[in-house]
C-alpha atoms as a PDB file:
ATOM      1  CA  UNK A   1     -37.459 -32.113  -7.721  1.00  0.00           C
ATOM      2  CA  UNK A   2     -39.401 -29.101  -7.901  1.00  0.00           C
ATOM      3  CA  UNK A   3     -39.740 -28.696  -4.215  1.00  0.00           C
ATOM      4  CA  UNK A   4     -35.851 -28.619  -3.984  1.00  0.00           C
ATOM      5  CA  UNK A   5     -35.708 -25.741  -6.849  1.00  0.00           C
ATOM      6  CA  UNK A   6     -38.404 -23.771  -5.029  1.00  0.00           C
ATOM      7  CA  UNK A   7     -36.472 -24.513  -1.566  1.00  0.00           C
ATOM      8  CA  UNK A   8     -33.124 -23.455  -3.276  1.00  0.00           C
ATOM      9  CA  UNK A   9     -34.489 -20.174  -5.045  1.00  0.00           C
ATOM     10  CA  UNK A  10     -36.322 -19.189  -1.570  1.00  0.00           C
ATOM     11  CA  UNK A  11     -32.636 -19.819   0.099  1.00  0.00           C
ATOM     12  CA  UNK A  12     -30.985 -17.716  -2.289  1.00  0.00           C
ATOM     13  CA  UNK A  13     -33.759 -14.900  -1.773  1.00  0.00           C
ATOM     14  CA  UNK A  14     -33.116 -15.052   1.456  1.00  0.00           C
ATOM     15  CA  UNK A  15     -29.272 -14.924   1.384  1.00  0.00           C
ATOM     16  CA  UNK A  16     -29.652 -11.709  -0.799  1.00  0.00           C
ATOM     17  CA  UNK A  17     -32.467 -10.163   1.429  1.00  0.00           C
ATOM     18  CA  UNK A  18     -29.980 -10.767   4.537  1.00  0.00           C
ATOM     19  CA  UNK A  19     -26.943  -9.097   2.708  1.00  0.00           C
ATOM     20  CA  UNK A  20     -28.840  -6.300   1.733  1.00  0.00           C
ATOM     21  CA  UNK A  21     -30.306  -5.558   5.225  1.00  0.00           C
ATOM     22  CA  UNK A  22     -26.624  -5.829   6.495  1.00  0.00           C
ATOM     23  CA  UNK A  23     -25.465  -3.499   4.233  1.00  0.00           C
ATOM     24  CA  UNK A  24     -27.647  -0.426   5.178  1.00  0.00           C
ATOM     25  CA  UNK A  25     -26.404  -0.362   8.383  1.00  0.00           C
ATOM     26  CA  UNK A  26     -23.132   0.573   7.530  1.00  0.00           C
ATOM     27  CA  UNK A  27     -21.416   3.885   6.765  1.00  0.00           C
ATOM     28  CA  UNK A  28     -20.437   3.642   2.646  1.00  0.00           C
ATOM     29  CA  UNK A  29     -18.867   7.478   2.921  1.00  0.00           C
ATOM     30  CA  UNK A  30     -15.349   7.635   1.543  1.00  0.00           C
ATOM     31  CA  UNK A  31     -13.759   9.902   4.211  1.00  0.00           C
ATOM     32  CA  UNK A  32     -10.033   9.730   4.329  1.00  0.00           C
ATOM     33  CA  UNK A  33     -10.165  13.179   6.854  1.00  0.00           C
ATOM     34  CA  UNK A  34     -10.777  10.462   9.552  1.00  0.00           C
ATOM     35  CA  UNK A  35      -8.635   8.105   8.680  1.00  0.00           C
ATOM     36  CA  UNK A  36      -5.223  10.729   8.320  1.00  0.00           C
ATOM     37  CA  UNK A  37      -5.933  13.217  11.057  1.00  0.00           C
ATOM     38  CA  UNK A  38      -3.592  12.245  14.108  1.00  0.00           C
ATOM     39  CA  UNK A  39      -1.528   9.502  11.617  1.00  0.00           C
ATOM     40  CA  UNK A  40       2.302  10.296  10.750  1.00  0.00           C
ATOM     41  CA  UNK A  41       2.885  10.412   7.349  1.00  0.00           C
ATOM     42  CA  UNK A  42       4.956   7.401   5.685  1.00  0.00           C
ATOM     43  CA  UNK A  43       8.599   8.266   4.081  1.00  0.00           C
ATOM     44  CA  UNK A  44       7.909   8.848   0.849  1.00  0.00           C
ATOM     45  CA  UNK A  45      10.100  11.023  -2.311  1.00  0.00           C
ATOM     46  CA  UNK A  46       8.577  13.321  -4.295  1.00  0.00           C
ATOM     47  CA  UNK A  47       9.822  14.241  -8.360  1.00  0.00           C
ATOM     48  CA  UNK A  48      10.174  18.123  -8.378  1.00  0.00           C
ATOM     49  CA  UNK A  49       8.646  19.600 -10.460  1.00  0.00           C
ATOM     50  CA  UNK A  50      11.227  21.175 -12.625  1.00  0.00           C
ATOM     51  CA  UNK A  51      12.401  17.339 -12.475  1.00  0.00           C
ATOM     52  CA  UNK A  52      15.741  18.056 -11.896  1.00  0.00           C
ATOM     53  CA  UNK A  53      15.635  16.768  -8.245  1.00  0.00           C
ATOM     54  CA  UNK A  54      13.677  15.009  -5.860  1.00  0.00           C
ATOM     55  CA  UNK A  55      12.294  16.023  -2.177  1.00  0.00           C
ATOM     56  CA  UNK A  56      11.401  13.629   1.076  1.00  0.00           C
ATOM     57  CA  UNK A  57       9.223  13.668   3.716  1.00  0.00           C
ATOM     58  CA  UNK A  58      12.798  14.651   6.064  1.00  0.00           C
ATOM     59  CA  UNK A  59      12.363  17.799   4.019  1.00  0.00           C
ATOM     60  CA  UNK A  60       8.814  18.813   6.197  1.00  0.00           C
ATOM     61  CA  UNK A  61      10.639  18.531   8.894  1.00  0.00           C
ATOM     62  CA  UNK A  62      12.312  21.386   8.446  1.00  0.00           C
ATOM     63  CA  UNK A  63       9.094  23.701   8.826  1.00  0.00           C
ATOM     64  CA  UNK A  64       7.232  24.110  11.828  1.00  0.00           C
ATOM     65  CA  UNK A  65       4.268  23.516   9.939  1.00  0.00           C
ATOM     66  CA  UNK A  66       3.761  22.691   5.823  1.00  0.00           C
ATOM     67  CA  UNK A  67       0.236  22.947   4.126  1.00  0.00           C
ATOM     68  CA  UNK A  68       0.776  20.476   0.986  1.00  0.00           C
ATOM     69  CA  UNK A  69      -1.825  21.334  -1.840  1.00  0.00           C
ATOM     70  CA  UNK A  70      -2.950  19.655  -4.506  1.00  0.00           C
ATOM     71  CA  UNK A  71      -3.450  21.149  -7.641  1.00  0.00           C
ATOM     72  CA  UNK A  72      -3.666  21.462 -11.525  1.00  0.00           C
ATOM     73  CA  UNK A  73      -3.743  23.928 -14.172  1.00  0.00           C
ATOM     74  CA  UNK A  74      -7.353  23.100 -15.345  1.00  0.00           C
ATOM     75  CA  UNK A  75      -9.107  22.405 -12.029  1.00  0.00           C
ATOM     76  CA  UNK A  76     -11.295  25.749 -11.448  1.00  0.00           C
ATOM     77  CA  UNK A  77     -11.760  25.215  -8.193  1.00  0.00           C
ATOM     78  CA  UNK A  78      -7.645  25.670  -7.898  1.00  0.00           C
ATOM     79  CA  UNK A  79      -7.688  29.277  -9.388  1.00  0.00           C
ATOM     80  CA  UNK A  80     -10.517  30.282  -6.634  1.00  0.00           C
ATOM     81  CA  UNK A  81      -8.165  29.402  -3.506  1.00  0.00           C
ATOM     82  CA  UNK A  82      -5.229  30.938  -5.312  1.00  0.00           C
ATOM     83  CA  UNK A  83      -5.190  33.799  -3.474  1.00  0.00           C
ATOM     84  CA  UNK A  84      -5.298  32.118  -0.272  1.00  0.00           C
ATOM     85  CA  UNK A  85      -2.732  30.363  -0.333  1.00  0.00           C
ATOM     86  CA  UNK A  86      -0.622  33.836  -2.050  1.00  0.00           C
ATOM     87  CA  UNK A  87      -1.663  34.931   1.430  1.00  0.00           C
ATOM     88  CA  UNK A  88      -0.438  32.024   3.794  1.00  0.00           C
ATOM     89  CA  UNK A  89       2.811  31.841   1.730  1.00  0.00           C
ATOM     90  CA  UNK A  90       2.998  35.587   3.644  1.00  0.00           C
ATOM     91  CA  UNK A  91       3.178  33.488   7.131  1.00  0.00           C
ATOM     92  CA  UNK A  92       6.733  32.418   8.434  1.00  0.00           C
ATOM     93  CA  UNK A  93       5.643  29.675  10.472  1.00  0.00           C
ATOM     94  CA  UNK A  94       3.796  27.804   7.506  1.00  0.00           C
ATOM     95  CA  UNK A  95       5.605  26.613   4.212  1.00  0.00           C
ATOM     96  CA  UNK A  96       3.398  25.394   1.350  1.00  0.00           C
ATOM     97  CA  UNK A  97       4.328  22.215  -0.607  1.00  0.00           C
ATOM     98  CA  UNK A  98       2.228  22.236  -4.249  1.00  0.00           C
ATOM     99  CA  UNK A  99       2.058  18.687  -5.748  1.00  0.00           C
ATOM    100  CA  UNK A 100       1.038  19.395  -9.630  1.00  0.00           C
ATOM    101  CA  UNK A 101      -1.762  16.589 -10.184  1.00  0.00           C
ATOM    102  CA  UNK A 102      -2.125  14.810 -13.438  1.00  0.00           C
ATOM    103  CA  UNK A 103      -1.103  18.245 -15.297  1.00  0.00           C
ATOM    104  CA  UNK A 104       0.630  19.379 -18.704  1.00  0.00           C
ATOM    105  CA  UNK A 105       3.781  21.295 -17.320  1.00  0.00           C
ATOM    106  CA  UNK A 106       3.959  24.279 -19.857  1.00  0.00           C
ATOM    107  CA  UNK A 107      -0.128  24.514 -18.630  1.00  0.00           C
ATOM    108  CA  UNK A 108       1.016  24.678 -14.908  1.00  0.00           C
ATOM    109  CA  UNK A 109       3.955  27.108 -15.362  1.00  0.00           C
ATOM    110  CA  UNK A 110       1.573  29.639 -17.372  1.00  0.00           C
ATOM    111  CA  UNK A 111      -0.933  29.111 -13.915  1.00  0.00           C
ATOM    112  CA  UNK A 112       1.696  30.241 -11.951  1.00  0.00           C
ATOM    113  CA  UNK A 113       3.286  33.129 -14.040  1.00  0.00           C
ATOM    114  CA  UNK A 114      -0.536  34.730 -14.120  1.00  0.00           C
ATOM    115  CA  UNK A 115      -1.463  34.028 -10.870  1.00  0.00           C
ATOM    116  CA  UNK A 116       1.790  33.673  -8.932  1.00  0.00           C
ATOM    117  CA  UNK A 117       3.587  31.049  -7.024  1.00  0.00           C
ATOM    118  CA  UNK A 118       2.776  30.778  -3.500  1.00  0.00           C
ATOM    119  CA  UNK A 119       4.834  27.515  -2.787  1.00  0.00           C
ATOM    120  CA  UNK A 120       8.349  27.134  -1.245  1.00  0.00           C
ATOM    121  CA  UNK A 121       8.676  23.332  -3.041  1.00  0.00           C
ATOM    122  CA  UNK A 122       6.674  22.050  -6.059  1.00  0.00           C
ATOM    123  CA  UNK A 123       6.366  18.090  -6.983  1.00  0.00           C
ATOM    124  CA  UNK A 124       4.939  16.814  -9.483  1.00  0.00           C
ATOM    125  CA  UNK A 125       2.264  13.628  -9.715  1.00  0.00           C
ATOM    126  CA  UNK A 126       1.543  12.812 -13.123  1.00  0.00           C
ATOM    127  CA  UNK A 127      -0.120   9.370 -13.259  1.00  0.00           C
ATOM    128  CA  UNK A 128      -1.506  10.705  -9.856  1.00  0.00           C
ATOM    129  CA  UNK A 129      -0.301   7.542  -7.620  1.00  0.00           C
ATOM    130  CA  UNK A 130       1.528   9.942  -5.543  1.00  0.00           C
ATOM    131  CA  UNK A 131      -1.988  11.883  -4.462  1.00  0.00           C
ATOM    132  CA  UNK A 132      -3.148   8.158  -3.746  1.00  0.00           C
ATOM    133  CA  UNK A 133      -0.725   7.651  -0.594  1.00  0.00           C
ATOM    134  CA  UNK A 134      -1.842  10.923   0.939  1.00  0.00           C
ATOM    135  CA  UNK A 135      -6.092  10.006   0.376  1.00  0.00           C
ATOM    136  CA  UNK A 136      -6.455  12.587  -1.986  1.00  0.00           C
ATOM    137  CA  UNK A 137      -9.917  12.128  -4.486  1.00  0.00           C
ATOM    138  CA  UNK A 138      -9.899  15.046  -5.896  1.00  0.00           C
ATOM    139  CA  UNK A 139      -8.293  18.100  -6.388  1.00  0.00           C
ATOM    140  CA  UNK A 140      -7.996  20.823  -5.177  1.00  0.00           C
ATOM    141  CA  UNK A 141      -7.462  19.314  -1.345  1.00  0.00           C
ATOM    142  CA  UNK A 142      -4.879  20.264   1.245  1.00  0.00           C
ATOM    143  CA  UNK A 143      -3.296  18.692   4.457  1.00  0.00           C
ATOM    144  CA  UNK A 144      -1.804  20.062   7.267  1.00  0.00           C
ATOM    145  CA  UNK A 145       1.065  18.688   8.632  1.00  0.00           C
ATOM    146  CA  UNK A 146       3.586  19.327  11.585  1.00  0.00           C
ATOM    147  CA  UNK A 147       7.116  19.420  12.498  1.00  0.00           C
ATOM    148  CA  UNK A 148       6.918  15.447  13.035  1.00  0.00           C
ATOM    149  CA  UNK A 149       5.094  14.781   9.920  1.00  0.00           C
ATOM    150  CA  UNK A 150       1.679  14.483  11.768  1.00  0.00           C
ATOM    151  CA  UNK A 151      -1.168  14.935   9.892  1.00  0.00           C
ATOM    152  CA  UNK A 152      -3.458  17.978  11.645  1.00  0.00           C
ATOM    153  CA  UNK A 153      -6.067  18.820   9.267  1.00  0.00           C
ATOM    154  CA  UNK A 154      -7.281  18.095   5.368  1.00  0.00           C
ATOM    155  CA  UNK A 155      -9.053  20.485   3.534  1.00  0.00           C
ATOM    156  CA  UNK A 156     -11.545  19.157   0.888  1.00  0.00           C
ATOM    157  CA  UNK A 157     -12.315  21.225  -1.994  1.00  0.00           C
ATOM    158  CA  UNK A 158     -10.881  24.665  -2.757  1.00  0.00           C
ATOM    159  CA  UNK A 159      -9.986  26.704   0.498  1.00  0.00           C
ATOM    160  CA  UNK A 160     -12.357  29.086   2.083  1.00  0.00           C
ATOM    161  CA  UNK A 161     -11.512  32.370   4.143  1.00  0.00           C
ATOM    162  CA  UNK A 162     -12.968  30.139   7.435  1.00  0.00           C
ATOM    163  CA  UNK A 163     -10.281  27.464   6.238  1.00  0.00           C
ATOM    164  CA  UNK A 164      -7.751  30.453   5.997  1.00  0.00           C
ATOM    165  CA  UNK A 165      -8.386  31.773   9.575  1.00  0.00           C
ATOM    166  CA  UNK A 166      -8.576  27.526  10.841  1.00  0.00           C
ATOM    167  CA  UNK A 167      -4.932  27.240   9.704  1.00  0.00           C
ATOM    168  CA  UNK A 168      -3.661  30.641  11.188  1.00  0.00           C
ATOM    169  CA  UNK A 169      -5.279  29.481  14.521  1.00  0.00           C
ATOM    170  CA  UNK A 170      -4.052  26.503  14.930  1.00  0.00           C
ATOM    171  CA  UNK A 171      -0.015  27.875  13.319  1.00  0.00           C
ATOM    172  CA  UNK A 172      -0.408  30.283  15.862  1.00  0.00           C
END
């Protein structure tokens, strides 16, 4: 009996040990850049953000090129790439899609009256299921997308002047 509980308890060991060695071989990083670059995006309907009506993925279409951003009203991050994206709302080949994440609206619409509204379209996510079809972990993050709803680049974390000059080069 007690050479079957010792054979048992060095079997499970064993197991464990195996699992464990199997494990650190493989690459745990959550990076949903790879997965979306290259993939078409799915139809899908976004609320508006004044709520009154709704926008589709047929919408994008429209625009040679859309840069859809994530954002909220108390994300800091958000208020440091504000003026980056006041300055690619300049550019006529590029229309910017703002999807309000998990945000108070009255908070939002004071962000935008101080700062200013750089978007052509604004939806709204407020239980932030929306954000999950797109791969989105965190906010502020941004993905470029073309003409045929192909997705060209994401942008993690607030944008930088090097992401600024990445999006005119590849509009251009």
């Amino acid at each position: 009996m007690q050479k079957t509980i010792k054979f048992i308890i060095i079997l499970i060991s064993l197991f464990i040990i195996s699992i464990f060695f199997l494990s650190l071989g493989k690459d745990q990083s959550y990076n949903t850049e790879k997965i979306l670059i290259g993939k078409k995006l799915d139809q899908l309907s976004l609320k508006s953000f004044d709520g009154d009506n709704s926008f589709n993925t047929s919408d994008f279409k429209k625009n040679n090129f859309t840069l859809i951003n994530f954002w909220a009203s108390w994300c800091a991050p958000c208020r440091i790439e504000h003026p980056i994206l006041m300055n690619l709302q300049k550019t006529k080949k590029l229309k910017l899609v703002g999807i309000n994440f998990k945000d108070k609206k009255n908070n939002a619409k004071i962000f935008l009256q101080n700062l200013g509204n750089p978007y052509h379209k604004i939806a709204k996510d407020e239980n932030g299921k929306k954000s999950v079809i797109f791969g989105i972990y965190g906010i502020p993050e941004s993905i470029l997308i073309n003409e045929e709803l192909i997705v060209i680049h994401k942008f993690v974390g607030p944008l930088s002047i090097q992401d600024y000059d990445k999006i005119l080069e590849i509009i251009n």
